[in-house]
C-alpha atoms as a PDB file:
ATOM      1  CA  UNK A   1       0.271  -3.813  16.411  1.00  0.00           C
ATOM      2  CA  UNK A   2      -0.760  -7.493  17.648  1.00  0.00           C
ATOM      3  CA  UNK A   3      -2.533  -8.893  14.294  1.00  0.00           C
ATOM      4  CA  UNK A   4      -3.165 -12.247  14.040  1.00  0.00           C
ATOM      5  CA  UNK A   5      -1.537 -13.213  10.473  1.00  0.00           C
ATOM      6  CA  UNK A   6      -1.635 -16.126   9.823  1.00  0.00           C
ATOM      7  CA  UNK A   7      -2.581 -15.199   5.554  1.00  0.00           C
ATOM      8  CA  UNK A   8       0.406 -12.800   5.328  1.00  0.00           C
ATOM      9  CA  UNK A   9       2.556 -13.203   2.452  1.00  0.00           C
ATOM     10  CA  UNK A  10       4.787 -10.364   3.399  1.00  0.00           C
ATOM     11  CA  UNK A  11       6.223  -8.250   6.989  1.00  0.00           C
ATOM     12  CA  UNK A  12       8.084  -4.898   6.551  1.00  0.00           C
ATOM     13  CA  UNK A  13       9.216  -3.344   9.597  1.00  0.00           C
ATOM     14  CA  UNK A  14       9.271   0.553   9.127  1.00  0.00           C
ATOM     15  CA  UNK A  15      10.668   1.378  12.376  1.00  0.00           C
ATOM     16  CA  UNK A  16      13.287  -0.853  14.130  1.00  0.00           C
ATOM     17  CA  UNK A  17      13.191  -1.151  18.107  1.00  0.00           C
ATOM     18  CA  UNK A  18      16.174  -0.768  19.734  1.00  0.00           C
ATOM     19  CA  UNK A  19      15.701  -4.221  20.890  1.00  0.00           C
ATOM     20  CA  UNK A  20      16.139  -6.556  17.777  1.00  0.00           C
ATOM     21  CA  UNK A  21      14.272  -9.503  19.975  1.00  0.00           C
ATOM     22  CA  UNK A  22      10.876  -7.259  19.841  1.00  0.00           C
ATOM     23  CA  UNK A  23      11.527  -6.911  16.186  1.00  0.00           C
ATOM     24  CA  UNK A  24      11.650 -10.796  16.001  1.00  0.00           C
ATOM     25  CA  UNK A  25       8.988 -11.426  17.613  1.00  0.00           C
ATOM     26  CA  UNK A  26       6.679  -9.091  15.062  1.00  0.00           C
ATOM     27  CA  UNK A  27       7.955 -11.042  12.704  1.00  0.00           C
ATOM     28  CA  UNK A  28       7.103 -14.435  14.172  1.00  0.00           C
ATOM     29  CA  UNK A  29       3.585 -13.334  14.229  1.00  0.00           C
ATOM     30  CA  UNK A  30       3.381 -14.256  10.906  1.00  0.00           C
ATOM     31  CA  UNK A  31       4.422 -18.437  11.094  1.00  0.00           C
ATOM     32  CA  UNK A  32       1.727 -18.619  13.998  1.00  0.00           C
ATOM     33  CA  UNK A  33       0.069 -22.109  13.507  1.00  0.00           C
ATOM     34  CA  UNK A  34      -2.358 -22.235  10.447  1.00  0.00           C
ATOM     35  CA  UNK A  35       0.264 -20.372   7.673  1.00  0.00           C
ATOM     36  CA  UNK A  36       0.642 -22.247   4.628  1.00  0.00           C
ATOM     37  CA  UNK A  37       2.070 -19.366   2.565  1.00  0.00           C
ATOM     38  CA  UNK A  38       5.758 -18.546   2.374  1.00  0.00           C
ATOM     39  CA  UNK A  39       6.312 -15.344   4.202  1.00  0.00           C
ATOM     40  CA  UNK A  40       9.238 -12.856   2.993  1.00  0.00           C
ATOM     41  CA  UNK A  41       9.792 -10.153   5.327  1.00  0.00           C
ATOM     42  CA  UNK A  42      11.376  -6.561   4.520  1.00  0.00           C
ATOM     43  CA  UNK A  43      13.271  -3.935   7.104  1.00  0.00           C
ATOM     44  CA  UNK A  44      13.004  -0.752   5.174  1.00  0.00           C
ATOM     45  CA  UNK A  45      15.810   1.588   6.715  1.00  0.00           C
ATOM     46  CA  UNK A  46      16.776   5.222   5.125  1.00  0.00           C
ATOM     47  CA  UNK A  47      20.586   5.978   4.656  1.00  0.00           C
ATOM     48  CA  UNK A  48      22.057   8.427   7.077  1.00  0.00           C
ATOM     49  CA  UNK A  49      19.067   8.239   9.645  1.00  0.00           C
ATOM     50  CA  UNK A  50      18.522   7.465  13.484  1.00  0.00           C
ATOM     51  CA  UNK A  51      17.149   3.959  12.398  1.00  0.00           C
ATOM     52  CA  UNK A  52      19.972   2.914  10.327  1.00  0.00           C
ATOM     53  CA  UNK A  53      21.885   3.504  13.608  1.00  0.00           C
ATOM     54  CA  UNK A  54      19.779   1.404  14.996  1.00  0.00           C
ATOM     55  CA  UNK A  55      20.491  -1.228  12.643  1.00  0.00           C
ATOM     56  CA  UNK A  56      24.230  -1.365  13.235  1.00  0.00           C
ATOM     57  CA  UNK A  57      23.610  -1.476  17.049  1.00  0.00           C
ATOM     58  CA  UNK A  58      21.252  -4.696  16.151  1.00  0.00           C
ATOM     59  CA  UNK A  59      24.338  -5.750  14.272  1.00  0.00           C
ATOM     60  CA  UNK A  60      26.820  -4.640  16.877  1.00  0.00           C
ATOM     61  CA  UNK A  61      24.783  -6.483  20.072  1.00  0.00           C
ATOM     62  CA  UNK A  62      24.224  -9.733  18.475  1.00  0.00           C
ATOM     63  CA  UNK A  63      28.134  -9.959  17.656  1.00  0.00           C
ATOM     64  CA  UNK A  64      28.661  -9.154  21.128  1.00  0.00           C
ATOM     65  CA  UNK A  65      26.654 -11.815  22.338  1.00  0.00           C
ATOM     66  CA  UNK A  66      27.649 -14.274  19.886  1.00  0.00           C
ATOM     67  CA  UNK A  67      31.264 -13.892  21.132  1.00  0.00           C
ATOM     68  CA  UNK A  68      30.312 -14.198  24.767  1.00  0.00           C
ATOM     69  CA  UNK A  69      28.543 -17.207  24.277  1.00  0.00           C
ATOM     70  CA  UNK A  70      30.639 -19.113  22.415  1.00  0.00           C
ATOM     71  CA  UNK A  71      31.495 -22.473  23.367  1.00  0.00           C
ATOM     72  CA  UNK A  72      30.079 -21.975  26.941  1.00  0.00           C
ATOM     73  CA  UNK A  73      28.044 -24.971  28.219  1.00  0.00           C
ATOM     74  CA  UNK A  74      27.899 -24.089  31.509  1.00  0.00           C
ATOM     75  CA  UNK A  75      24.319 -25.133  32.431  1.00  0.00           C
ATOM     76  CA  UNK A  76      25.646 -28.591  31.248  1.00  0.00           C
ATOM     77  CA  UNK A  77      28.242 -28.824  33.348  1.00  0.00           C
ATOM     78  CA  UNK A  78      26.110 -27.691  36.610  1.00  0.00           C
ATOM     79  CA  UNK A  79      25.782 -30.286  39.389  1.00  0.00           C
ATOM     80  CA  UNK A  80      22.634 -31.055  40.950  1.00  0.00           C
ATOM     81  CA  UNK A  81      23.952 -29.779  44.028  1.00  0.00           C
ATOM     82  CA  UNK A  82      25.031 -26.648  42.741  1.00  0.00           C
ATOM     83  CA  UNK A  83      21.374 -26.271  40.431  1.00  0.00           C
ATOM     84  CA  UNK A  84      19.793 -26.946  44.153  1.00  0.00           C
ATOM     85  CA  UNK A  85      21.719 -23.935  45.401  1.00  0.00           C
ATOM     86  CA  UNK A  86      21.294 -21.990  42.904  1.00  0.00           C
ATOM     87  CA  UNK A  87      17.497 -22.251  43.302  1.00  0.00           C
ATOM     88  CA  UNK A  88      17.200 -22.228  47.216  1.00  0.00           C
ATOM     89  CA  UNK A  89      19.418 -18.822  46.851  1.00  0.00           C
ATOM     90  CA  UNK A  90      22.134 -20.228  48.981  1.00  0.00           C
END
């Protein structure tokens, strides 16, 4: 649900999305500008469920990418001429 909340004191997510990023940004609703409370935010999951499944596949993707990304820096290392390239589709 898109609330506006910027007075919440508290977020529990009942239901986790496959994609954790969706999740996130639920969460993020509630530092929009104008919160002056501290907000502590709950992910209640059942044992032996769908959603607990869920969780570990959160768990499981974010290692993933963690791994893959390390240390890469490509973008830094790009030269104009091959960010020009990469733009005109060439």
């Amino acid at each position: 649900m898109g609330l506006n909340l910027t007075a919440a004191d508290y977020v529990i997510h009942l239901d986790p999305w496959w994609n954790p990023a969706v999740e996130e940004q639920a969460s993020d609703r509630a530092y929009r500008i104008g919160q002056t409370r501290p907000v502590t935010i709950y992910r209640l999951v059942a044992q032996h469920t769908i959603e607990e499944k869920i969780i570990e596949l959160h768990h499981h993707k974010r290692d993933l990418a963690d791994q893959l990304l390390e240390g890469t820096d490509q973008s830094v290392n790009m030269t104009l001429q091959e960010l020009v390239s990469l733009i005109a589709g060439s």
